[in-house]
PDB file of N, CA and C in Angstrom:
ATOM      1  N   UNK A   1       0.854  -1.172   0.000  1.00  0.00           N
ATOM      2  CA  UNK A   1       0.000   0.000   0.000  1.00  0.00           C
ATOM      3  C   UNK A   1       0.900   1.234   0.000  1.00  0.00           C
ATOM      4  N   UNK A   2       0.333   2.119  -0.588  1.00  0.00           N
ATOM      5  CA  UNK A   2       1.072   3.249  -0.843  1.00  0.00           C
ATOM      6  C   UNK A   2       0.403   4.269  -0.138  1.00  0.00           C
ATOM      7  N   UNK A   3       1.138   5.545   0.911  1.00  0.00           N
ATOM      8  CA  UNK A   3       0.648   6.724   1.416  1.00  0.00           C
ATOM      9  C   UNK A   3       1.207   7.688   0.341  1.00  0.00           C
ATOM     10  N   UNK A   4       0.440   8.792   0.691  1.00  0.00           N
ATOM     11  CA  UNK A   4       0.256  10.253  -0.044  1.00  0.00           C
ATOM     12  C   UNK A   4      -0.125  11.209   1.181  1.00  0.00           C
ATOM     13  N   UNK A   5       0.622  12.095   1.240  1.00  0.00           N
ATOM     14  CA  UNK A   5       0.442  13.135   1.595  1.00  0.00           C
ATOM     15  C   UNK A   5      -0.472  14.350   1.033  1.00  0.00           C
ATOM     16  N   UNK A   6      -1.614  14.966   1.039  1.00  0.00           N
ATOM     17  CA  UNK A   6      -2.057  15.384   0.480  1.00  0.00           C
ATOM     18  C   UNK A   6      -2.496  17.102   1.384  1.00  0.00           C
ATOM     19  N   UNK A   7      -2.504  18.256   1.150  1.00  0.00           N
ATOM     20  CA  UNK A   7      -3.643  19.495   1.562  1.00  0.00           C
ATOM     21  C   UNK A   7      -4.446  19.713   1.358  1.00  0.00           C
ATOM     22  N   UNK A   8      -5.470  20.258   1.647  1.00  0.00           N
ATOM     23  CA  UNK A   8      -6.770  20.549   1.018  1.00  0.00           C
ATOM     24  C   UNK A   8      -7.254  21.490   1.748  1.00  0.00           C
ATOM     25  N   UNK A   9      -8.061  22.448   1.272  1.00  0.00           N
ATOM     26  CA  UNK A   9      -8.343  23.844   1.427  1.00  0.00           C
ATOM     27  C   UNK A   9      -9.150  23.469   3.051  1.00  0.00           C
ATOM     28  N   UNK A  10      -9.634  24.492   3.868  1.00  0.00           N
ATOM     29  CA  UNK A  10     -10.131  24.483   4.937  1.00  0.00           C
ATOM     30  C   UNK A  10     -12.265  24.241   4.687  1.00  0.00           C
ATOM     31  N   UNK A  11     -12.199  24.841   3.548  1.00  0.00           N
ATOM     32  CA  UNK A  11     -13.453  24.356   2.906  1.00  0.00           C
ATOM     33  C   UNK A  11     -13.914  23.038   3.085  1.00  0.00           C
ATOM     34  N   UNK A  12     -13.431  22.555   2.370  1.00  0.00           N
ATOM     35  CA  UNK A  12     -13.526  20.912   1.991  1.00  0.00           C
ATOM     36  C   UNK A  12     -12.604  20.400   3.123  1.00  0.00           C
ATOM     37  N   UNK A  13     -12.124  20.311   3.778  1.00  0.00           N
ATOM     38  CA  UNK A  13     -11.583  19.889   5.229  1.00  0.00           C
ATOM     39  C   UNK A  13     -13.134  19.686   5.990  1.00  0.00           C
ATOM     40  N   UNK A  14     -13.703  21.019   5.983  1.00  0.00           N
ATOM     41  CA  UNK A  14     -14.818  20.908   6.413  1.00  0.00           C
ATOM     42  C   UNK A  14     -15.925  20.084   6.206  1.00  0.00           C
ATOM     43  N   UNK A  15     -16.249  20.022   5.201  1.00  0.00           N
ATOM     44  CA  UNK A  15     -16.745  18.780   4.066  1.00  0.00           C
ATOM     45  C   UNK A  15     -16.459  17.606   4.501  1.00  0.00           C
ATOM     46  N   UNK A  16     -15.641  17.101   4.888  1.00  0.00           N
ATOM     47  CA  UNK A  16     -14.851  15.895   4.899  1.00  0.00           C
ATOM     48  C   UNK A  16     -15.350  15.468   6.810  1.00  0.00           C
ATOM     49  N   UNK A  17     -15.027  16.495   7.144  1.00  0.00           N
ATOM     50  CA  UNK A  17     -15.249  16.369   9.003  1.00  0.00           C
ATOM     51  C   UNK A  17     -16.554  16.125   8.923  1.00  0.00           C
ATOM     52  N   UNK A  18     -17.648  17.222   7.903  1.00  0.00           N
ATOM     53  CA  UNK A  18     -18.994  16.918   8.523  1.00  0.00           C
ATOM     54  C   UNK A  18     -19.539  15.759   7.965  1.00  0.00           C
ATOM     55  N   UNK A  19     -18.975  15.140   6.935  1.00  0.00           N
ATOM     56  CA  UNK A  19     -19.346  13.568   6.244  1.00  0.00           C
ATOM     57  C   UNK A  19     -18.773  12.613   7.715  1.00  0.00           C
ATOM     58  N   UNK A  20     -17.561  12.864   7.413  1.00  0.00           N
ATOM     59  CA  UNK A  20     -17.463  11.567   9.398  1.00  0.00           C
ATOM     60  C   UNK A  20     -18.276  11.898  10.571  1.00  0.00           C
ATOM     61  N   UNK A  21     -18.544  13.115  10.749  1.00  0.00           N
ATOM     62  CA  UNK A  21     -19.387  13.310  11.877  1.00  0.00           C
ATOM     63  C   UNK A  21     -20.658  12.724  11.713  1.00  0.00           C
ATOM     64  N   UNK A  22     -21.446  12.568  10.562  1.00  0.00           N
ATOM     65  CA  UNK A  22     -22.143  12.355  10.782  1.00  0.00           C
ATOM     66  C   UNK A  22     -22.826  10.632  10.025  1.00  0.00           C
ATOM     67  N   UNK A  23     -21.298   9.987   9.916  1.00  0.00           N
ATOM     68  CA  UNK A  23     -21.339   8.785   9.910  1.00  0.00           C
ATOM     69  C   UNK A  23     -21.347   8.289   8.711  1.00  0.00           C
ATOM     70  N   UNK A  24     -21.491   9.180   7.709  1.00  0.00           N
ATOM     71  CA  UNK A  24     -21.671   8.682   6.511  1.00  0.00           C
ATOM     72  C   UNK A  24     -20.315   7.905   5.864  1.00  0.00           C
ATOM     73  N   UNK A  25     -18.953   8.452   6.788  1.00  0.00           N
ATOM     74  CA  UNK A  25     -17.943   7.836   6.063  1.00  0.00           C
ATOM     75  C   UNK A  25     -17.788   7.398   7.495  1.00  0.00           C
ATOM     76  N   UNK A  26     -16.562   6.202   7.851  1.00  0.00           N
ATOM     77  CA  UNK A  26     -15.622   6.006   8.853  1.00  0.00           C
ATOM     78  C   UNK A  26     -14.509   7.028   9.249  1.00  0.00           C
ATOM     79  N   UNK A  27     -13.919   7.196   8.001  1.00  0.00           N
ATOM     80  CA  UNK A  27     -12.729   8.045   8.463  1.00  0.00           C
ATOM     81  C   UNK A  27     -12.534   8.899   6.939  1.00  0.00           C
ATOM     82  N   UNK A  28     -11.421   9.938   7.016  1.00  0.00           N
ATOM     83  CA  UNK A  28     -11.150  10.712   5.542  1.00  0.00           C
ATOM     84  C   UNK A  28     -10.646   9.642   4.678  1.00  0.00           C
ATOM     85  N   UNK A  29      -9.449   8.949   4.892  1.00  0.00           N
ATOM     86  CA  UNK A  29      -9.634   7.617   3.971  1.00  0.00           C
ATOM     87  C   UNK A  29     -10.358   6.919   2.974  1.00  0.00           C
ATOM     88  N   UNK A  30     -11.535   6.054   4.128  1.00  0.00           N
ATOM     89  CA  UNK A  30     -12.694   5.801   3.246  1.00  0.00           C
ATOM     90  C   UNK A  30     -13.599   6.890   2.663  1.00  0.00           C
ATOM     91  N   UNK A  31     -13.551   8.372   2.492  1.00  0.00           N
ATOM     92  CA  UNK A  31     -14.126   8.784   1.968  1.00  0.00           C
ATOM     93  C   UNK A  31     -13.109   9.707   0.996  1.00  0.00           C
ATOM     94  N   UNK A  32     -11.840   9.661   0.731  1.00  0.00           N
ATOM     95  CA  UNK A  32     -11.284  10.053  -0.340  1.00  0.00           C
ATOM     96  C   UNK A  32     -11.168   8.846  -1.101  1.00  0.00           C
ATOM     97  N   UNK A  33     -10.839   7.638  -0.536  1.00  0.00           N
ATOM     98  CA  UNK A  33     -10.970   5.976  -1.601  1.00  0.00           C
ATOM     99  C   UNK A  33     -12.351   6.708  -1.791  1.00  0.00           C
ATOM    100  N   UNK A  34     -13.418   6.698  -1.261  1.00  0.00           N
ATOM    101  CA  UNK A  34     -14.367   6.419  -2.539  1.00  0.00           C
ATOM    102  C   UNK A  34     -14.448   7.650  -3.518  1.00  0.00           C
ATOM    103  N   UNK A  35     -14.060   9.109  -3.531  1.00  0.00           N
ATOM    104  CA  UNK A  35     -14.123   9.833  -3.956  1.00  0.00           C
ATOM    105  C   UNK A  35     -13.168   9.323  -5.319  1.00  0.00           C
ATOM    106  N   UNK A  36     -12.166   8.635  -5.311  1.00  0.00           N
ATOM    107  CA  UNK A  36     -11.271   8.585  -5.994  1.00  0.00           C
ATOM    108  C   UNK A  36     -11.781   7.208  -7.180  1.00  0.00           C
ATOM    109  N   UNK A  37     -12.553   6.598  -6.234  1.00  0.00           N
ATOM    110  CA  UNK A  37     -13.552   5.600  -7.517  1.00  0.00           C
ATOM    111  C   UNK A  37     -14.205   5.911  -7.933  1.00  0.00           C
ATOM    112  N   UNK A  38     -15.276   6.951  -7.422  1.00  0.00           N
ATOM    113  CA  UNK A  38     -15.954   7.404  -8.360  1.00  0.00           C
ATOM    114  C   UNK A  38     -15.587   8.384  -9.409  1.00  0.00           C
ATOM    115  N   UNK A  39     -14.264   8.637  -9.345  1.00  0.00           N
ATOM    116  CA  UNK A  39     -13.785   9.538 -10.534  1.00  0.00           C
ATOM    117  C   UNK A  39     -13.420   8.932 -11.587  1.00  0.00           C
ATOM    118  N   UNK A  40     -12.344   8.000 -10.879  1.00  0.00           N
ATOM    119  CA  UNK A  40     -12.607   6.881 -11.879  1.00  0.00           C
ATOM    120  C   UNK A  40     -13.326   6.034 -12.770  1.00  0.00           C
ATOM    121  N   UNK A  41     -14.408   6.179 -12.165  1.00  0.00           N
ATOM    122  CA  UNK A  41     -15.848   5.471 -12.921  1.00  0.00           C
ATOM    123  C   UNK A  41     -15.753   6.461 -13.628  1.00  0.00           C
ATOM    124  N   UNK A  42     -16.200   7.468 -13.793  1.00  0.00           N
ATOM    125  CA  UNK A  42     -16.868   8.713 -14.220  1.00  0.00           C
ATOM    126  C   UNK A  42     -15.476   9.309 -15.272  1.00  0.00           C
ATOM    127  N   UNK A  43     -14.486   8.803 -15.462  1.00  0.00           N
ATOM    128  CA  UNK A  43     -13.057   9.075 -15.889  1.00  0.00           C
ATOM    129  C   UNK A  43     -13.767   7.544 -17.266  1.00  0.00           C
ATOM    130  N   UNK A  44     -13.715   6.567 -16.749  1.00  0.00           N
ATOM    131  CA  UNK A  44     -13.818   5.405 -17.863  1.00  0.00           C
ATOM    132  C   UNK A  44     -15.485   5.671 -18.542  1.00  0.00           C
ATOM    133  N   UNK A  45     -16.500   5.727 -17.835  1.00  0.00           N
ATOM    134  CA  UNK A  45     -17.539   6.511 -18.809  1.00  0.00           C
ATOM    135  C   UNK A  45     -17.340   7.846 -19.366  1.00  0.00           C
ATOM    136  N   UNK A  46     -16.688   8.599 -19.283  1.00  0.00           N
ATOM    137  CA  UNK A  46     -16.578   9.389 -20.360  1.00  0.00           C
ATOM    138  C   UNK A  46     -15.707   8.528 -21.707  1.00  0.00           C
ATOM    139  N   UNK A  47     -15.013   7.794 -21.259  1.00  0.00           N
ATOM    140  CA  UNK A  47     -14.769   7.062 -22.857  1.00  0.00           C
ATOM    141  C   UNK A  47     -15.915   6.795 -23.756  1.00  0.00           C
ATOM    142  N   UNK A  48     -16.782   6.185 -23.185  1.00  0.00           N
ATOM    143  CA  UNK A  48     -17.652   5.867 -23.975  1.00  0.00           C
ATOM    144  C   UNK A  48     -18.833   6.904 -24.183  1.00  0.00           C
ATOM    145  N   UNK A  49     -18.301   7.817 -24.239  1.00  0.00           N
ATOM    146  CA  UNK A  49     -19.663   9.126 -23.816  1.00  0.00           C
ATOM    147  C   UNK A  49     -20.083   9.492 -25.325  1.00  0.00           C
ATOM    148  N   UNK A  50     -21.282   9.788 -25.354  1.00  0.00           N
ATOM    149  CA  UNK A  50     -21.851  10.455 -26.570  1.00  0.00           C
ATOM    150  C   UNK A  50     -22.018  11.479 -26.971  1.00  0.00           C
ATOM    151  N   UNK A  51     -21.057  12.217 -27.374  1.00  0.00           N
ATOM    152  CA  UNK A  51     -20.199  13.833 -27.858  1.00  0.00           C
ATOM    153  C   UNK A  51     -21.765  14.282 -28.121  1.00  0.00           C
ATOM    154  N   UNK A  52     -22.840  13.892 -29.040  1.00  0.00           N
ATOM    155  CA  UNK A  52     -23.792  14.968 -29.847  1.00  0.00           C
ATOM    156  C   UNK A  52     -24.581  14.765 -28.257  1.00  0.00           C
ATOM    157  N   UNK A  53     -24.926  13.442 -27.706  1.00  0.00           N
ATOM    158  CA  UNK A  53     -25.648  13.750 -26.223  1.00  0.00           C
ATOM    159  C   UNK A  53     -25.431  15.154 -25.425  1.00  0.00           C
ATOM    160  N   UNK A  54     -24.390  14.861 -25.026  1.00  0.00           N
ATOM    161  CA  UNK A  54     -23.297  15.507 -24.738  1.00  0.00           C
ATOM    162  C   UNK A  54     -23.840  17.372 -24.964  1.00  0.00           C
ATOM    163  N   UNK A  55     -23.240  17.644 -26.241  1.00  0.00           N
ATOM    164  CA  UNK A  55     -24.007  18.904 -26.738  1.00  0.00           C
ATOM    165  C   UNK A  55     -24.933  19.570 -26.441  1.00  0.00           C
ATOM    166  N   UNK A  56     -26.106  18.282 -26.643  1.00  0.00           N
ATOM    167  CA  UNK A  56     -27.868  18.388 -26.837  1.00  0.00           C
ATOM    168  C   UNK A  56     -27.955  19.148 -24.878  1.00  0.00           C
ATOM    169  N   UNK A  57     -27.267  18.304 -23.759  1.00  0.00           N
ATOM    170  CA  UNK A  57     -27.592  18.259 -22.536  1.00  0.00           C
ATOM    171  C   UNK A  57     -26.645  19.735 -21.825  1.00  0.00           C
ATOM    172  N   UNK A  58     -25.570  20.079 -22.478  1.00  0.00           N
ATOM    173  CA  UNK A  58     -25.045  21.306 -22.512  1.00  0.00           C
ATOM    174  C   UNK A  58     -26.042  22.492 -22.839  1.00  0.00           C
ATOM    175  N   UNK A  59     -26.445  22.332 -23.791  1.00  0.00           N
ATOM    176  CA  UNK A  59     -27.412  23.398 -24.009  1.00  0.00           C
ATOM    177  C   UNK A  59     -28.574  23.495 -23.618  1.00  0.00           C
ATOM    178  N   UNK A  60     -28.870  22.786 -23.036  1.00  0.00           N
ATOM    179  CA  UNK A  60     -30.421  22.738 -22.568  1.00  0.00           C
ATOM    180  C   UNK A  60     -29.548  23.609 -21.304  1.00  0.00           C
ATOM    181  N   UNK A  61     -28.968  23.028 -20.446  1.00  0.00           N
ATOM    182  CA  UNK A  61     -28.162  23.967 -19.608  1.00  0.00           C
ATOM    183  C   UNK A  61     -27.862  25.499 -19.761  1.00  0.00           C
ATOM    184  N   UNK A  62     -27.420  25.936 -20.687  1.00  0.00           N
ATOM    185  CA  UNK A  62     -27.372  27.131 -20.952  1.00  0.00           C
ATOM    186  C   UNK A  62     -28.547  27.778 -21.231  1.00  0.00           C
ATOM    187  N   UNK A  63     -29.439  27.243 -21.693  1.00  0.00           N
ATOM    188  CA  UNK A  63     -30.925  27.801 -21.849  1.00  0.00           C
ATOM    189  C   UNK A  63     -31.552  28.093 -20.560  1.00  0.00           C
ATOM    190  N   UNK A  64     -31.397  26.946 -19.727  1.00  0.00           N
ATOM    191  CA  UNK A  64     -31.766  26.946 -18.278  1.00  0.00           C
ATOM    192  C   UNK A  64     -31.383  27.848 -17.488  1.00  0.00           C
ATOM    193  N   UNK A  65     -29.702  28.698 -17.809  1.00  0.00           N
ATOM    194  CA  UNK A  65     -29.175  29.939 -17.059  1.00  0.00           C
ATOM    195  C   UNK A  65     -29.974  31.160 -17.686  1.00  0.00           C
ATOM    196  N   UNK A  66     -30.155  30.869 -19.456  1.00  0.00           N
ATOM    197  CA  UNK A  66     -30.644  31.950 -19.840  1.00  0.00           C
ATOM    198  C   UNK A  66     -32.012  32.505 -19.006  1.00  0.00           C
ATOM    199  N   UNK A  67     -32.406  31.671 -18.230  1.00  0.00           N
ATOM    200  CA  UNK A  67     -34.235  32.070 -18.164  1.00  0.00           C
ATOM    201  C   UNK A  67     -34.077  32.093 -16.707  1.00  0.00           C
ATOM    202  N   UNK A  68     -32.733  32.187 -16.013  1.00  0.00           N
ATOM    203  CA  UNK A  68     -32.686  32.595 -14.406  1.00  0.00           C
ATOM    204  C   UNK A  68     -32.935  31.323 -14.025  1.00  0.00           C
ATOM    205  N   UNK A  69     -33.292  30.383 -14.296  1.00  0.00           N
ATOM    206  CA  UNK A  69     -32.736  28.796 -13.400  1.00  0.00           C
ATOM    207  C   UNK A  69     -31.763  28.106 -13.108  1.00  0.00           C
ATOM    208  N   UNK A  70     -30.689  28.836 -13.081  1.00  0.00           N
ATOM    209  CA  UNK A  70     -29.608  28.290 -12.721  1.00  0.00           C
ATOM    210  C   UNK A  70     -29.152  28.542 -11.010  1.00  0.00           C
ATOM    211  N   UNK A  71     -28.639  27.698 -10.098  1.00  0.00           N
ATOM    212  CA  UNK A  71     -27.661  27.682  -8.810  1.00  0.00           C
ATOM    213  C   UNK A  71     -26.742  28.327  -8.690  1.00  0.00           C
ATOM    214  N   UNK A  72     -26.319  29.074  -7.735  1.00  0.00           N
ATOM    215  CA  UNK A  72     -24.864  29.328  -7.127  1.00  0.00           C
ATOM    216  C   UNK A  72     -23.867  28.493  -6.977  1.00  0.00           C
ATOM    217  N   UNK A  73     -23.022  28.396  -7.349  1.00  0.00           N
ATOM    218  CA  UNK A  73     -21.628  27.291  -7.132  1.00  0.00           C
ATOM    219  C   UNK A  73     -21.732  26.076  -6.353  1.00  0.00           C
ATOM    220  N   UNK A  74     -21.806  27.380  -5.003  1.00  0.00           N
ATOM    221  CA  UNK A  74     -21.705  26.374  -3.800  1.00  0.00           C
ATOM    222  C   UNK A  74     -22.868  25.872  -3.198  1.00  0.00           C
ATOM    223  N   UNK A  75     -24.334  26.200  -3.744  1.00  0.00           N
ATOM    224  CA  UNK A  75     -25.815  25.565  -3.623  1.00  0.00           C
ATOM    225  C   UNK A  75     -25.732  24.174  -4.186  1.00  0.00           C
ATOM    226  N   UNK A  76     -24.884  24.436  -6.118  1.00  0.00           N
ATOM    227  CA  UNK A  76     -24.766  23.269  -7.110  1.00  0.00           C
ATOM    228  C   UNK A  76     -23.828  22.195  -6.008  1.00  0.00           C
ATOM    229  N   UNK A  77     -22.294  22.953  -5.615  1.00  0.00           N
ATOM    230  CA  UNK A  77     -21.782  22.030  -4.820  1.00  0.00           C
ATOM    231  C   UNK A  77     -21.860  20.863  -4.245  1.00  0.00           C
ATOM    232  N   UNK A  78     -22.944  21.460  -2.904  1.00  0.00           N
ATOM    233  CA  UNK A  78     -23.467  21.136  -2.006  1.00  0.00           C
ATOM    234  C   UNK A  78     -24.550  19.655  -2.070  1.00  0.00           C
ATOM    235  N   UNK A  79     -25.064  20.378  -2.894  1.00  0.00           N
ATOM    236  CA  UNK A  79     -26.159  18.721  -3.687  1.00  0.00           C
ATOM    237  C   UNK A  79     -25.576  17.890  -4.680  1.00  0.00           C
ATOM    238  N   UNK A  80     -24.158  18.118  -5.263  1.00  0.00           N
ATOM    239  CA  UNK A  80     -23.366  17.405  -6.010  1.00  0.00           C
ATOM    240  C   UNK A  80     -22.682  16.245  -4.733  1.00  0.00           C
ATOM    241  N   UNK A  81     -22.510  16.791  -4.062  1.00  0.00           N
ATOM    242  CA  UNK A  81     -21.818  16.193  -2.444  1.00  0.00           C
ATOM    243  C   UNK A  81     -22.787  15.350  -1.707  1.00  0.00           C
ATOM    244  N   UNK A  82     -24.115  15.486  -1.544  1.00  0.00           N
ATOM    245  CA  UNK A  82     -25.111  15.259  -1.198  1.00  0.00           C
ATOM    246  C   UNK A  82     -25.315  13.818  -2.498  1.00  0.00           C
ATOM    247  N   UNK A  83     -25.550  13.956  -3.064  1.00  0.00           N
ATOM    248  CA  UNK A  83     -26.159  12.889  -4.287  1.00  0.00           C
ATOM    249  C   UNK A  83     -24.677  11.624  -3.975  1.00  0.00           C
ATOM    250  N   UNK A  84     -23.365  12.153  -3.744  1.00  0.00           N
ATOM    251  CA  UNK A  84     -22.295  11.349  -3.695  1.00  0.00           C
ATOM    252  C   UNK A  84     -22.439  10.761  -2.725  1.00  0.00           C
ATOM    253  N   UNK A  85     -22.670  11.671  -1.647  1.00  0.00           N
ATOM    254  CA  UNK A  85     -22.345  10.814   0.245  1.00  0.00           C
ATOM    255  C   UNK A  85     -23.572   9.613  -0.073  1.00  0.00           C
ATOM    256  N   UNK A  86     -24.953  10.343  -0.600  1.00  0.00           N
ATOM    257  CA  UNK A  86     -25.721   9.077  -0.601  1.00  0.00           C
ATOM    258  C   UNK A  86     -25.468   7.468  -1.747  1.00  0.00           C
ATOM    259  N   UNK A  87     -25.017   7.708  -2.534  1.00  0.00           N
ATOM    260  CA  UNK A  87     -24.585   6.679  -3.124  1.00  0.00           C
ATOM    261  C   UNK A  87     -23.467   6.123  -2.866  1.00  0.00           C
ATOM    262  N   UNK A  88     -22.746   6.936  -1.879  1.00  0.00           N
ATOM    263  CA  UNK A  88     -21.695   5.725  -1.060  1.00  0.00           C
ATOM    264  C   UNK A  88     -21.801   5.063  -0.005  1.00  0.00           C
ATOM    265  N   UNK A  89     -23.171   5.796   0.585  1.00  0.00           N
ATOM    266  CA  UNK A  89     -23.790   5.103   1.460  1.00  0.00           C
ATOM    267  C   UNK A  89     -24.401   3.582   0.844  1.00  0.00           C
ATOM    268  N   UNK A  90     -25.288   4.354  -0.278  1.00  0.00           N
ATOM    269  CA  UNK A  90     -25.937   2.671  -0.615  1.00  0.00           C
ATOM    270  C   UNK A  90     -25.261   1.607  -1.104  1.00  0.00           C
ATOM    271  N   UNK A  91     -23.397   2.239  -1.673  1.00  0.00           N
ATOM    272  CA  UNK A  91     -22.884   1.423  -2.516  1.00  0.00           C
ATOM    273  C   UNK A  91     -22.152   0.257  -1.276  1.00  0.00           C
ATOM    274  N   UNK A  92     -22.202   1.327   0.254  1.00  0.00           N
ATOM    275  CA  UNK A  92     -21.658   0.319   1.153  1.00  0.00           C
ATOM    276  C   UNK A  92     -22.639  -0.842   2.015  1.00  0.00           C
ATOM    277  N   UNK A  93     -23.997  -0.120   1.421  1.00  0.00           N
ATOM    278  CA  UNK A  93     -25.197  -1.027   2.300  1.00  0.00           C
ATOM    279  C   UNK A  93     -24.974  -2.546   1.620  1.00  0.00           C
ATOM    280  N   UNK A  94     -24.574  -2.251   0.476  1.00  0.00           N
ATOM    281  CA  UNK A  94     -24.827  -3.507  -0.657  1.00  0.00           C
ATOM    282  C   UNK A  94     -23.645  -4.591  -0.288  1.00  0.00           C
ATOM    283  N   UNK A  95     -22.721  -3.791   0.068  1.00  0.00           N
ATOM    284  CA  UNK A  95     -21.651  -4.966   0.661  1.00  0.00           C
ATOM    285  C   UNK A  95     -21.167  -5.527   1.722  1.00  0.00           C
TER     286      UNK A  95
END
């Protein structure tokens, strides 16, 4: 096994404390391993990704800012983080 030393902003430090606090991970470990598989997943499906999809779902996006429906960064963030903690929850119920 290999260690890494790593920093990370006081932000996402934070992030990380309130995912163990509140059980969703064990420790920062298991929740940078899984952060780091799911990139990976998400790294090997974009191989196979569908460029004109792709496009079509971009722009509907930009249409969506055009008409004032779009999030703040850290609102989008927040439920990007949220949708993750829960599917690493279920991905650990399963095993």
């Amino acid at each position: 096994m290999k260690t890494y030393a790593i920093t990370i902003p006081d932000d996402v430090a934070a992030i990380l404390d309130k995912a163990i606090a509140s059980g969703a991970y064990a420790s920062v470990d298991e929740m940078i391993l899984n952060g780091i598989i799911l990139a990976d997943d998400a790294s090997s499906a974009g191989e196979h990704l569908d460029k004109d999809w792709l496009r079509k779902e971009l722009q509907i996006g930009v249409d969506q800012l055009d008409r004032g429906e779009g999030v703040d960064g850290p609102t989008f963030m927040a439920g990007l983080l949220e949708r993750a903690e829960q599917k690493a929850v279920a991905a650990r119920q399963t095993t």
